[in-house]
C-alpha atoms as a PDB file:
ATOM      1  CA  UNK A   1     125.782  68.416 160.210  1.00  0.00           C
ATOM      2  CA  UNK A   2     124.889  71.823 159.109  1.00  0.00           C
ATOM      3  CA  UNK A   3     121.288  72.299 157.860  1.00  0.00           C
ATOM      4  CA  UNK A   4     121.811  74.412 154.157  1.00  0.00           C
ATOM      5  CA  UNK A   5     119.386  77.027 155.359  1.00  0.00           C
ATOM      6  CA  UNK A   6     122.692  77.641 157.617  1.00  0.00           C
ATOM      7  CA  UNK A   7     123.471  81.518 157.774  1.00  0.00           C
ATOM      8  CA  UNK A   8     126.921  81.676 157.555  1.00  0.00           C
ATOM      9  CA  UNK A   9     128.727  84.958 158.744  1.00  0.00           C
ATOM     10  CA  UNK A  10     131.606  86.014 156.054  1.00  0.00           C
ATOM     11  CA  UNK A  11     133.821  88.516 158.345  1.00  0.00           C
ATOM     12  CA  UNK A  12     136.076  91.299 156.787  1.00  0.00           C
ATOM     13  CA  UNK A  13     139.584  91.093 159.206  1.00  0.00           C
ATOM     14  CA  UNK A  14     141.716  94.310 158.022  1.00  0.00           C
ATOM     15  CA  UNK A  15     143.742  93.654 155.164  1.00  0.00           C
ATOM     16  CA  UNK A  16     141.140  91.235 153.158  1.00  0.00           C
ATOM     17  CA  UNK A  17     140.143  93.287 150.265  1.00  0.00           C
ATOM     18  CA  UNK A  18     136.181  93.539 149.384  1.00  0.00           C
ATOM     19  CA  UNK A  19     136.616  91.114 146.050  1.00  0.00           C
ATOM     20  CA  UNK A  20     138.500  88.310 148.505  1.00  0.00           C
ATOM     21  CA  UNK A  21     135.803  88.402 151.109  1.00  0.00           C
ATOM     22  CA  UNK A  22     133.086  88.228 147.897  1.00  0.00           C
ATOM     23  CA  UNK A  23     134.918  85.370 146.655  1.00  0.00           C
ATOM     24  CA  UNK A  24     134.495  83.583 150.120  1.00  0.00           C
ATOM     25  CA  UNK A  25     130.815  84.936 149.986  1.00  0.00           C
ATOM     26  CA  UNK A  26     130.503  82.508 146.866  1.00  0.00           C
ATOM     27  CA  UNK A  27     132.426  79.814 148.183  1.00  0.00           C
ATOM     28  CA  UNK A  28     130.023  79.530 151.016  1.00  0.00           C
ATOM     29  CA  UNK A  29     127.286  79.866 148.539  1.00  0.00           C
ATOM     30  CA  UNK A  30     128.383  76.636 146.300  1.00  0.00           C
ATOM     31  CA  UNK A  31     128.987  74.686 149.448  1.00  0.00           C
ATOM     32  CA  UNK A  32     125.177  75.030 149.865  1.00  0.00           C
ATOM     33  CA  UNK A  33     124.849  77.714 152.598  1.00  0.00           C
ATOM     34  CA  UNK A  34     123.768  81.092 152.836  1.00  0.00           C
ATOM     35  CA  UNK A  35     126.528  83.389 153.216  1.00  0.00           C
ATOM     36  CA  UNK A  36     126.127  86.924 155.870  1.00  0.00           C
ATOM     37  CA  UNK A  37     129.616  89.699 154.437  1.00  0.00           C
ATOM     38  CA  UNK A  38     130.383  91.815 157.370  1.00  0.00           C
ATOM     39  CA  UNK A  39     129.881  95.429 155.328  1.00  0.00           C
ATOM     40  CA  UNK A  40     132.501  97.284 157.247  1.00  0.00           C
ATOM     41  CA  UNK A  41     130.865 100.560 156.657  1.00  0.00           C
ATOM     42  CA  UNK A  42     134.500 102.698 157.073  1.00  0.00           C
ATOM     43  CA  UNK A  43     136.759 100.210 154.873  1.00  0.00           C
ATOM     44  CA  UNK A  44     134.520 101.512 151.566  1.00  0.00           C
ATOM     45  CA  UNK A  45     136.760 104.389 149.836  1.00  0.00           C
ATOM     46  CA  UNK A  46     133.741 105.822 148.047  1.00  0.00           C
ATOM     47  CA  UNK A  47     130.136 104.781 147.493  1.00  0.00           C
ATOM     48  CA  UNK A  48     131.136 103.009 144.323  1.00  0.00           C
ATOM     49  CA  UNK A  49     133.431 100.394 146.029  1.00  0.00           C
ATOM     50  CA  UNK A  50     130.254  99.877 148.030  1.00  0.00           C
ATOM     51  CA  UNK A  51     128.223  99.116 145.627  1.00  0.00           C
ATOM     52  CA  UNK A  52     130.168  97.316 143.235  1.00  0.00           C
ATOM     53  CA  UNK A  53     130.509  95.082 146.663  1.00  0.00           C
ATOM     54  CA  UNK A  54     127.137  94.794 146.998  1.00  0.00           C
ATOM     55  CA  UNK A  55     126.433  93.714 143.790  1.00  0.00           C
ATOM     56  CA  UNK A  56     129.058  91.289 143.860  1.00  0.00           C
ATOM     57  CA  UNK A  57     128.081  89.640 146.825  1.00  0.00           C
ATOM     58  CA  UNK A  58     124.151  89.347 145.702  1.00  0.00           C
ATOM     59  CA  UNK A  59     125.092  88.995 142.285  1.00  0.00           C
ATOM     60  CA  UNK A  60     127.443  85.784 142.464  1.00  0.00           C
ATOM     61  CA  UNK A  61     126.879  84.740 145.975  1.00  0.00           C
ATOM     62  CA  UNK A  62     123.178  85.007 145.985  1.00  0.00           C
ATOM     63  CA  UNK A  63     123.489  87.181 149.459  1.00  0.00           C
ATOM     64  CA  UNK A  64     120.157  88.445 150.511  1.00  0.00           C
ATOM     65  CA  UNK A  65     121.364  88.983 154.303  1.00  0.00           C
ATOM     66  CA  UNK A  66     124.349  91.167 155.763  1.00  0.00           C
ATOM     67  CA  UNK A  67     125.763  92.153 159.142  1.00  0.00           C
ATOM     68  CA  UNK A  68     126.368  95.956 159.034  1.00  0.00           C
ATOM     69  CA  UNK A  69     129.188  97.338 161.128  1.00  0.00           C
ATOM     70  CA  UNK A  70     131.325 100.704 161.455  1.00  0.00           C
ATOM     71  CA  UNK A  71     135.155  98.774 161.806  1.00  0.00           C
ATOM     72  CA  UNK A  72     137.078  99.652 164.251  1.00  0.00           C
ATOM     73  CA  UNK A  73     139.289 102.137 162.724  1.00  0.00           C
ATOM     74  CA  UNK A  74     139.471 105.299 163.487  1.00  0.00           C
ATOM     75  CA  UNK A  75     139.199 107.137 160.410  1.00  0.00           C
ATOM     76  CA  UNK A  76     136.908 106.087 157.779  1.00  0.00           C
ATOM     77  CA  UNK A  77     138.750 105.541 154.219  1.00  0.00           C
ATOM     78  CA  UNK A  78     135.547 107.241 152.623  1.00  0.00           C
ATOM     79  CA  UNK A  79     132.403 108.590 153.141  1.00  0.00           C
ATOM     80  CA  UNK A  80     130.708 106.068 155.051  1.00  0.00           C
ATOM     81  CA  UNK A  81     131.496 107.074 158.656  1.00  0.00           C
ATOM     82  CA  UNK A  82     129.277 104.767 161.029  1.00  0.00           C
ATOM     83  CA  UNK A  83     126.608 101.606 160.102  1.00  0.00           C
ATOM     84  CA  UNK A  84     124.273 104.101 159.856  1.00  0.00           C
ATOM     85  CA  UNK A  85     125.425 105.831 157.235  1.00  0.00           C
ATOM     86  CA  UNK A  86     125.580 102.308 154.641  1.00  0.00           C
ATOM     87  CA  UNK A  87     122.186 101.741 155.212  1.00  0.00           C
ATOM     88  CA  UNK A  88     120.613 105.598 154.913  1.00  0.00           C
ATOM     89  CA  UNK A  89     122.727 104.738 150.833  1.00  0.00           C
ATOM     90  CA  UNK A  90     120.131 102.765 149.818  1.00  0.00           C
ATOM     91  CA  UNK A  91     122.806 100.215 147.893  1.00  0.00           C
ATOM     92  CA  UNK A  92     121.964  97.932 150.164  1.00  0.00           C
ATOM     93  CA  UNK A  93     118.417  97.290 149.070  1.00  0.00           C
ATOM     94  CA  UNK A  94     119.224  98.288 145.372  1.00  0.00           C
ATOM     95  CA  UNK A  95     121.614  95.555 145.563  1.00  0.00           C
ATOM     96  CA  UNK A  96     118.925  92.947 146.619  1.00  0.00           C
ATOM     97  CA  UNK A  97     120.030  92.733 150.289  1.00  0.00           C
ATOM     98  CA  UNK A  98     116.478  92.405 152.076  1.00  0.00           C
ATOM     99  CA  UNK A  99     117.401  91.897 155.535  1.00  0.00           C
ATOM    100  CA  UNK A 100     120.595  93.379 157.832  1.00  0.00           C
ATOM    101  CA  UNK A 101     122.075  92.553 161.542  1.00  0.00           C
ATOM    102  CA  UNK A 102     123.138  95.674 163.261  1.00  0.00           C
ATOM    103  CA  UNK A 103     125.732  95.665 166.377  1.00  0.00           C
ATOM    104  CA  UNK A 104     124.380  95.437 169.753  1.00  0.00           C
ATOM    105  CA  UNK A 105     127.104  95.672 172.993  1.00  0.00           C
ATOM    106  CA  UNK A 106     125.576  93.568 175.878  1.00  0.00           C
ATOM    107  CA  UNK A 107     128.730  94.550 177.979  1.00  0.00           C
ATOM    108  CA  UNK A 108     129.165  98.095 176.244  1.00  0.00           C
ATOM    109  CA  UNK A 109     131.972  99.380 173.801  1.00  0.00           C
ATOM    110  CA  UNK A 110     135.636  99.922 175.435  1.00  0.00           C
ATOM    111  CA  UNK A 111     135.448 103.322 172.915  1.00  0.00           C
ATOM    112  CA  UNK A 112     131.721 104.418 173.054  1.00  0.00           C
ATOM    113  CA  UNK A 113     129.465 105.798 176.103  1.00  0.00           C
ATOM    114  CA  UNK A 114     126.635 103.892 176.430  1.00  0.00           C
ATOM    115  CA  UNK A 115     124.797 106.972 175.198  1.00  0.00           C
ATOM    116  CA  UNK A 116     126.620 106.979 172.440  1.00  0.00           C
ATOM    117  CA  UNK A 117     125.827 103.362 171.938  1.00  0.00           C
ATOM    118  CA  UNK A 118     122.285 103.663 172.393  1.00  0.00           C
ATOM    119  CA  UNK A 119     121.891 106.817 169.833  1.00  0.00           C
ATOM    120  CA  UNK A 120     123.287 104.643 167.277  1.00  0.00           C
ATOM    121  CA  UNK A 121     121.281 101.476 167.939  1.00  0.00           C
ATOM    122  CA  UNK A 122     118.317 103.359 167.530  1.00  0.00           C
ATOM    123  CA  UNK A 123     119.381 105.279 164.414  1.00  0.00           C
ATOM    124  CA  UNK A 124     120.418 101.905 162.824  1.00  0.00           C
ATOM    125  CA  UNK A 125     117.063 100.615 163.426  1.00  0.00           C
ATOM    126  CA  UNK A 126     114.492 103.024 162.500  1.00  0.00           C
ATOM    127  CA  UNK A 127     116.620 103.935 159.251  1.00  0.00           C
ATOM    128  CA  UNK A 128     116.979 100.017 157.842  1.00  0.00           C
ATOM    129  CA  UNK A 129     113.288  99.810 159.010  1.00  0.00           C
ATOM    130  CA  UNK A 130     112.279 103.083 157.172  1.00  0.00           C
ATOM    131  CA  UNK A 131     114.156 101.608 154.053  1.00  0.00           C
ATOM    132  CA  UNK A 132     112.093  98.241 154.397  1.00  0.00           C
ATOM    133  CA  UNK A 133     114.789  96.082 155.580  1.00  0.00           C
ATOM    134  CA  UNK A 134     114.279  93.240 158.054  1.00  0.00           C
ATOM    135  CA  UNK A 135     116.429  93.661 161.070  1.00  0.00           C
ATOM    136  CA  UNK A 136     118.236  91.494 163.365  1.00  0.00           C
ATOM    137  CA  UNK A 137     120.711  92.439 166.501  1.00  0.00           C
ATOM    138  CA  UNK A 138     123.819  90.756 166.844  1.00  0.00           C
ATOM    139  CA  UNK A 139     125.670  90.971 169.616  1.00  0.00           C
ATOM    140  CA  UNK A 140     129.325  91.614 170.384  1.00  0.00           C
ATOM    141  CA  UNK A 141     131.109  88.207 172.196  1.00  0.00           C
ATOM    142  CA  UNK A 142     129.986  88.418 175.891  1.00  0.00           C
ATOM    143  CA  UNK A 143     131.003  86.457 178.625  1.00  0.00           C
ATOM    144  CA  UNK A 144     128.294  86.915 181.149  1.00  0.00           C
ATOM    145  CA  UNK A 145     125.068  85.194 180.302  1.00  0.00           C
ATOM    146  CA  UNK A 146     123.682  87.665 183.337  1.00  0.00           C
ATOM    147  CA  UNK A 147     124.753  90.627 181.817  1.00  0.00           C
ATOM    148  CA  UNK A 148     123.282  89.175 178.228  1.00  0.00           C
ATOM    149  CA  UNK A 149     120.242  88.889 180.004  1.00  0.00           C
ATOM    150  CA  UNK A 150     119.724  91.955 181.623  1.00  0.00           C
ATOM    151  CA  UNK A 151     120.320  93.798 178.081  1.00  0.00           C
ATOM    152  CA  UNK A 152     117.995  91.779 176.263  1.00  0.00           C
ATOM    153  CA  UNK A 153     115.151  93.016 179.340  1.00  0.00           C
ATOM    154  CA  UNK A 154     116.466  96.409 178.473  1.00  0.00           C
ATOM    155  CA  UNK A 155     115.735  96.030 175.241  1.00  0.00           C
ATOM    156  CA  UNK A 156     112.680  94.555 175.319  1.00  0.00           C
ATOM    157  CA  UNK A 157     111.752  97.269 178.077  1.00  0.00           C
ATOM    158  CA  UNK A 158     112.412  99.960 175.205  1.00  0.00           C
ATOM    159  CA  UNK A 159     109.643  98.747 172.501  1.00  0.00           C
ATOM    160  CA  UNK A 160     112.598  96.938 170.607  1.00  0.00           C
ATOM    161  CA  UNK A 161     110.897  93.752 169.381  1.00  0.00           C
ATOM    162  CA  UNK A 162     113.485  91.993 167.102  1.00  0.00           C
ATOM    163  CA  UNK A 163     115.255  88.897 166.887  1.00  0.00           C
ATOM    164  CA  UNK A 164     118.568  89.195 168.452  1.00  0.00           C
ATOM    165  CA  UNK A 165     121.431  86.444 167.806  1.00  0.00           C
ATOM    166  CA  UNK A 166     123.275  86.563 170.712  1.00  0.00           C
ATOM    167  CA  UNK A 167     127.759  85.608 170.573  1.00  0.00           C
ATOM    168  CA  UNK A 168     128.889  84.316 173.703  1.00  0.00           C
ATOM    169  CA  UNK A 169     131.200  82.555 175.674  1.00  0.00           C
ATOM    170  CA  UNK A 170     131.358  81.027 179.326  1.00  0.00           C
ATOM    171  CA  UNK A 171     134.975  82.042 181.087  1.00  0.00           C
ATOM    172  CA  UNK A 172     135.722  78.997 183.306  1.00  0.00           C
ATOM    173  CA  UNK A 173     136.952  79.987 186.449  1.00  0.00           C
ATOM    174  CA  UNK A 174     141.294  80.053 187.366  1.00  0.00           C
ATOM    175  CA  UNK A 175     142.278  78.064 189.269  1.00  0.00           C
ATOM    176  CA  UNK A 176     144.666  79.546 191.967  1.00  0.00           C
END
């Protein structure tokens, strides 16, 4: 049984719209959990989709927590280019979202160089901590609890210092 103090993660596959995914956002909410959207920073047209999203999802679903993410698409349908770029807004927090998740790659991005990768990590981070927002790291699936490892050293060998929610999976071997 799930404890209510559950975060539940609300994802945004293409082709749900942004009032569907706050309905589920609710739904979530009146089943007694805390709902997490996915704000898929490139699916906003224009920074007033964004924010009547925002609103909607704090507003009705009492959302107080969000994952941030660019989408993987390769042209933004607005202004909102990269993660980055929905929390520099400042919707976010004048929406009542207090705390975010931000992407991390333990096995790297099949479309971004690690430098790439890192750039934006950091950017995400100082800017939702500049804007007073609690921060989290959650981590694409991974499949090698080595390899999960090693990244969170890396991490911690860089100053981060934040609470990382790691998504993984054990492959079981083939047999030939």
């Amino acid at each position: 049984m799930l404890n209510t103090a559950t975060l539940i993660y609300v994802s945004a596959p293409l082709g749900q719209s942004h009032k569907q995914l706050a309905l589920v956002a609710k739904q979530v909410r009146q089943f007694g959990f805390r709902a997490g959207p996915h704000i898929v920073a490139r699916s906003f047209p224009d920074r007033a989709s964004l924010q009547d999203f925002v609103q909607r999802v704090t507003g009705e679903a009492g959302v107080r927590q969000a994952l941030v993410i660019a989408g993987d698409v390769d042209h933004p349908a607005g202004p909102f280019f990269d993660a980055n770029a929905v929390i520099e807004s400042d919707l976010l927090q004048c929406g009542g979202v207090t705390h975010v998740g931000i992407s991390g790659y333990p096995e790297g991005h099949p479309k971004l160089g690690e430098g790439i990768l890192s750039r934006a990590f950091s950017d995400k981070l100082k800017s939702a901590q500049a804007w007073g927002l609690r921060v989290h790291i959650v981590s694409q699936f991974c499949f090698d609890g080595n390899q999960i490892a090693y990244w969170l050293r890396l991490l911690r060998a860089s100053g981060v210092d934040v609470r990382s929610r790691l998504v993984w999976q054990v492959r079981r071997a083939s047999r030939v």
